[in-house]
Protein backbone atom coordinates (compact mmCIF):
# COMPACT_ATOMS: atom_id res chain seq x y z
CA UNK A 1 92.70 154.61 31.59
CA UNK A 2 90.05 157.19 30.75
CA UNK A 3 91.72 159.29 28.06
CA UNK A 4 89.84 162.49 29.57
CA UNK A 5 91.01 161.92 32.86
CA UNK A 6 94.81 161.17 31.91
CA UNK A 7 94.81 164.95 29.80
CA UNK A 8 93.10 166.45 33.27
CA UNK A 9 96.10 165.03 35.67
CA UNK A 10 98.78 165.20 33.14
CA UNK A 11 97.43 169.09 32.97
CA UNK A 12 96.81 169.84 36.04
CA UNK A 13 98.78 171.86 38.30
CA UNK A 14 100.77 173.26 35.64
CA UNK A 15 101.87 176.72 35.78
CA UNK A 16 100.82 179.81 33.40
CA UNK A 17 103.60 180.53 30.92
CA UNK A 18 104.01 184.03 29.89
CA UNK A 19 104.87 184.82 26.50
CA UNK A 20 108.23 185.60 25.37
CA UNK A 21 108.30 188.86 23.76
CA UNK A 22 109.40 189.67 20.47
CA UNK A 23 113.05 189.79 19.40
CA UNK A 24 112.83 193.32 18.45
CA UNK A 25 111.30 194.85 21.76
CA UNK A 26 114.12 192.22 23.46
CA UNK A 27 116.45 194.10 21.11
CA UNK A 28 114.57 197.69 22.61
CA UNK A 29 115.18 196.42 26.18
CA UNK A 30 119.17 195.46 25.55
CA UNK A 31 119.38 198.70 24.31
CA UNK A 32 117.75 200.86 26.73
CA UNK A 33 120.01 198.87 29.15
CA UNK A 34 123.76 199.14 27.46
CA UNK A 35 123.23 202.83 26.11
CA UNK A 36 123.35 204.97 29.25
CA UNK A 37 126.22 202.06 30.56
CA UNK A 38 128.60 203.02 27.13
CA UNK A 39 127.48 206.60 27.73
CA UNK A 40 129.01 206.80 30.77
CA UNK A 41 132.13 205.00 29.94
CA UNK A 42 132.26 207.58 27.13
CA UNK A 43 131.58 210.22 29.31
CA UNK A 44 134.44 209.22 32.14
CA UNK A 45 137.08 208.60 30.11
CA UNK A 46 135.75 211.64 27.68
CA UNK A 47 135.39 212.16 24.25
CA UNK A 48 138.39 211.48 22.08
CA UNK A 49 139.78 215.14 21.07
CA UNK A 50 139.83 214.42 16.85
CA UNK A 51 136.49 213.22 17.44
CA UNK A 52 134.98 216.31 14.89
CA UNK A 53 138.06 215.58 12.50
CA UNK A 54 137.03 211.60 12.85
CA UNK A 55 133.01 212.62 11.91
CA UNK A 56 134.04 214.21 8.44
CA UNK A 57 135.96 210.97 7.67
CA UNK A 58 133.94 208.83 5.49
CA UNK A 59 135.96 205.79 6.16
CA UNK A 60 135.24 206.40 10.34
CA UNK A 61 131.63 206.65 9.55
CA UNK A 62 131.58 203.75 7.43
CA UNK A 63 133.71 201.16 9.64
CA UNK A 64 131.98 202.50 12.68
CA UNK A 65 128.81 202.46 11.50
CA UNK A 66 129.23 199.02 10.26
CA UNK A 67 130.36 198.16 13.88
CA UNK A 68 127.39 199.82 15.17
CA UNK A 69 125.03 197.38 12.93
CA UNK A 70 126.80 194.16 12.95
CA UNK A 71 126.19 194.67 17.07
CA UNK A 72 122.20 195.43 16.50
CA UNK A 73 122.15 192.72 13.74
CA UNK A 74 124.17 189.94 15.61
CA UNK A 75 121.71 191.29 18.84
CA UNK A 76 118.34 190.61 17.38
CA UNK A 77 119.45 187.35 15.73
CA UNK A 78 121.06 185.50 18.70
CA UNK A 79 117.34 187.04 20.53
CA UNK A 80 115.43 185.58 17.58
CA UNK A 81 117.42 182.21 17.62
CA UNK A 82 116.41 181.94 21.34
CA UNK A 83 112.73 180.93 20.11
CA UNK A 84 111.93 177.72 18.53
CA UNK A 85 111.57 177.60 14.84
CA UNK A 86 114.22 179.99 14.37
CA UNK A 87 115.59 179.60 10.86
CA UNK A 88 119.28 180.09 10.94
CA UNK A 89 119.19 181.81 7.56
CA UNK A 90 118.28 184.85 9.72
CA UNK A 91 121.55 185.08 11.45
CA UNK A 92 122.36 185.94 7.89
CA UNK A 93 121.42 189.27 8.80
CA UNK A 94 124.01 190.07 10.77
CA UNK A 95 126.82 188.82 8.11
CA UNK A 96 126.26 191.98 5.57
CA UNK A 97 127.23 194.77 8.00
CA UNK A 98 130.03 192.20 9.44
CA UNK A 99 131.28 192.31 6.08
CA UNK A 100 131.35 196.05 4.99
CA UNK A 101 133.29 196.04 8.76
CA UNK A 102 135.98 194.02 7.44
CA UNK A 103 136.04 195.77 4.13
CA UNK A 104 136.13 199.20 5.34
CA UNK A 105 139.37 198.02 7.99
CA UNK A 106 140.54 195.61 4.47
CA UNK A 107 140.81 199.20 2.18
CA UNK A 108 141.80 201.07 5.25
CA UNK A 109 144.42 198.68 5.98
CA UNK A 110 145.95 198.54 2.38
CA UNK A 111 145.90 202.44 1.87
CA UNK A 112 147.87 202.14 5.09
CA UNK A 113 150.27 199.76 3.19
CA UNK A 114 151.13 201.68 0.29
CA UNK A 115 152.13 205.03 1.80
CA UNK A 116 154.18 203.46 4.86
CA UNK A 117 155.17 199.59 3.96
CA UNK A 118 155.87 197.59 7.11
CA UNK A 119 156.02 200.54 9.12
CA UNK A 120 152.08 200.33 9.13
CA UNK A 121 152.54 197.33 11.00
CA UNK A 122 154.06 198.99 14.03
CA UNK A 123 150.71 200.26 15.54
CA UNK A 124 149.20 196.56 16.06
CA UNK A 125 152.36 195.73 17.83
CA UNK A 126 151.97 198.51 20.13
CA UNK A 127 148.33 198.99 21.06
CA UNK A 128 146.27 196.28 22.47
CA UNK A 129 142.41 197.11 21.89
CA UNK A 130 141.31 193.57 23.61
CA UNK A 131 140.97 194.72 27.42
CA UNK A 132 139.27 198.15 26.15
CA UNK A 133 136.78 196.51 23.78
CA UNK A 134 136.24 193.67 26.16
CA UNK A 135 135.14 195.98 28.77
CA UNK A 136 133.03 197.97 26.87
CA UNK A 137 130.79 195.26 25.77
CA UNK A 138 131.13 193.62 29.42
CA UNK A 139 128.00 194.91 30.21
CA UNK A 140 126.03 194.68 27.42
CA UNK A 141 127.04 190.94 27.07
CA UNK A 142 125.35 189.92 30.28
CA UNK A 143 122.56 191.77 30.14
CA UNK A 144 122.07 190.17 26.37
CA UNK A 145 123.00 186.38 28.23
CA UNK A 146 120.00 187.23 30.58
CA UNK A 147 117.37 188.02 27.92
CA UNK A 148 118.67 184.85 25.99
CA UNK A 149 118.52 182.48 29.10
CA UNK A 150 114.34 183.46 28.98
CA UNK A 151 114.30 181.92 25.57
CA UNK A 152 115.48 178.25 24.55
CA UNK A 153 118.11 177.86 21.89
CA UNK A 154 117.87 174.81 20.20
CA UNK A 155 121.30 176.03 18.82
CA UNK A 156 123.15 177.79 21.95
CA UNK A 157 126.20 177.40 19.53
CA UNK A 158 125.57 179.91 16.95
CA UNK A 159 123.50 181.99 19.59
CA UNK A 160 126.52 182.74 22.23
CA UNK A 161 128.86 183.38 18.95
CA UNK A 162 126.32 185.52 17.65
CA UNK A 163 125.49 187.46 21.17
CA UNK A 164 129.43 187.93 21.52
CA UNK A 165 129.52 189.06 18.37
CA UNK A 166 126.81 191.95 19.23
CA UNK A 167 128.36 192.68 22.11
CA UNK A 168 132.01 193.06 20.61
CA UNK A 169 131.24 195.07 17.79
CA UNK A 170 128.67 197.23 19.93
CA UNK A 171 132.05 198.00 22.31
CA UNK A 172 134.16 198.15 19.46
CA UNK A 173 131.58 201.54 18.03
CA UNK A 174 131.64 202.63 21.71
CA UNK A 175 135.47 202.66 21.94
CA UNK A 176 135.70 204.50 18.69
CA UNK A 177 134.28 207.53 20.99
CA UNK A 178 136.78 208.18 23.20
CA UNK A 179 139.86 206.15 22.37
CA UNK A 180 142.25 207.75 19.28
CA UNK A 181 145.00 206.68 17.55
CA UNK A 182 143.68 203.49 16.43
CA UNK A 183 144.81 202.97 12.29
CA UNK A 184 142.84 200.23 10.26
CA UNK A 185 145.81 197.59 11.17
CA UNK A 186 144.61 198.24 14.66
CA UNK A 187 141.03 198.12 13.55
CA UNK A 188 141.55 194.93 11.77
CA UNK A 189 143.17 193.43 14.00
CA UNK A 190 141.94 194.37 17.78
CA UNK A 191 138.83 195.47 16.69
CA UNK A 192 137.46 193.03 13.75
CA UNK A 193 140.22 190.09 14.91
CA UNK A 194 139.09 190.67 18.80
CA UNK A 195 134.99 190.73 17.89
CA UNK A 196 135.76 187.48 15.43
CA UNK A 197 137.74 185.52 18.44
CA UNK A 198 135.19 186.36 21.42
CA UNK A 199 132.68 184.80 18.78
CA UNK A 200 134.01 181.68 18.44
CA UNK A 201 135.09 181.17 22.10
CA UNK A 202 131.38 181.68 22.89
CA UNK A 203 130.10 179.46 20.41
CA UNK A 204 132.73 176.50 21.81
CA UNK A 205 130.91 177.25 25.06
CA UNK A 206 127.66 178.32 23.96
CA UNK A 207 125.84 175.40 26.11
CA UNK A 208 127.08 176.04 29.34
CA UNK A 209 126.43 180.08 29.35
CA UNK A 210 122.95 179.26 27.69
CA UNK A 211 121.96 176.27 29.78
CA UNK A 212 117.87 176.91 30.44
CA UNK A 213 116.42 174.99 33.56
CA UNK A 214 114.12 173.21 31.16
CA UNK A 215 117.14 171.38 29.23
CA UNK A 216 119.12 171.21 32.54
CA UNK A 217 120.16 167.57 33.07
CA UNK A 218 120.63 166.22 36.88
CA UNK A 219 123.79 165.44 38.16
């Protein structure tokens, strides 16, 4: 067979791809989609009344804020690990800010220990942050699963643990707005512990909530 003519039918009838865009105006589009959503979560069940107190607190700037970037970093690399050739030493970029999270709820946790002991304890026993931070990022972690199903992940592993991630940590800064009384046991544990588990459930099912009609195998 004519080399020509097999190129001209094996081309022909083939539909226009549009580009996928760029992992950072993905990351703009996410954003401009969960913001007004965690605003008005925020704004029904209303702004937590220490919530000046909380804002001179160094160590609630720094976890928080650490939240707040380990959900942009984790974002933009689970969207840039949804386009071929990612290299997964990018999703390093979300492990720095994941680990001044941990610190911050580590030193929190241990200045906790040595002025009350086991009592410290107590306040993990008592308050369950799961359903709270799980609904926060609810909607932020499908609207992230959409703009990952236009990609292909060649590893839909480490991109659903790293868009649960996002989402978790992005909730966990959200929740920090309007629901007090958490200590850095509770942040270690519900917040950090909660963010860390939703991870690695994802990850164990990253193909199926990532499966692309392209890589889609018939029954």
């Amino acid at each position: 067979m004519n080399t020509d003519l097999l190129i001209q039918e094996l081309s022909s009838g083939l539909a226009p791809v549009k580009r996928l865009a760029s992992p950072g105006r993905r990351l703009g589009l996410w954003l401009a989609g969960s913001v007004p959503v965690l605003a008005a979560i925020t704004g029904f069940f209303g702004l937590r009344p220490d919530l000046a107190q909380c804002l001179a607190d160094n160590r609630f700037i720094i976890q928080n804020g650490a939240a707040l970037l380990t959900g942009l970093a984790a974002a933009w690399a689970a969207l840039a690990s949804s386009v071929p050739g990612f290299k997964r030493s990018r999703a390093m970029v979300a492990l720095v800010p994941a680990l001044a999270w941990l610190a911050s709820a580590g030193e929190g946790c241990w200045a906790e220990w040595q002025a009350n002991g086991w009592s410290s304890l107590d306040s993990v026993v008592h308050q369950k942050c799961l359903p709270e931070i799980v609904g926060s990022g609810l909607v932020p972690a499908l609207l992230l699963t959409l703009l990952l199903r236009r990609g292909l992940s060649l590893n839909p592993a480490l991109t659903a643990g790293l868009a649960a991630l996002a989402a978790a940590a992005t909730g966990s800064a959200a929740l920090a707005l309007f629901h007090d009384g958490d200590t850095a046991w509770v942040t270690l544990t519900w917040h950090v512990g909660s963010a860390a588990g939703l991870s690695a459930l994802a990850s164990a099912f990253g193909s199926r909530l990532l499966n692309h009609p392209a890589t889609s195998r018939p029954a």
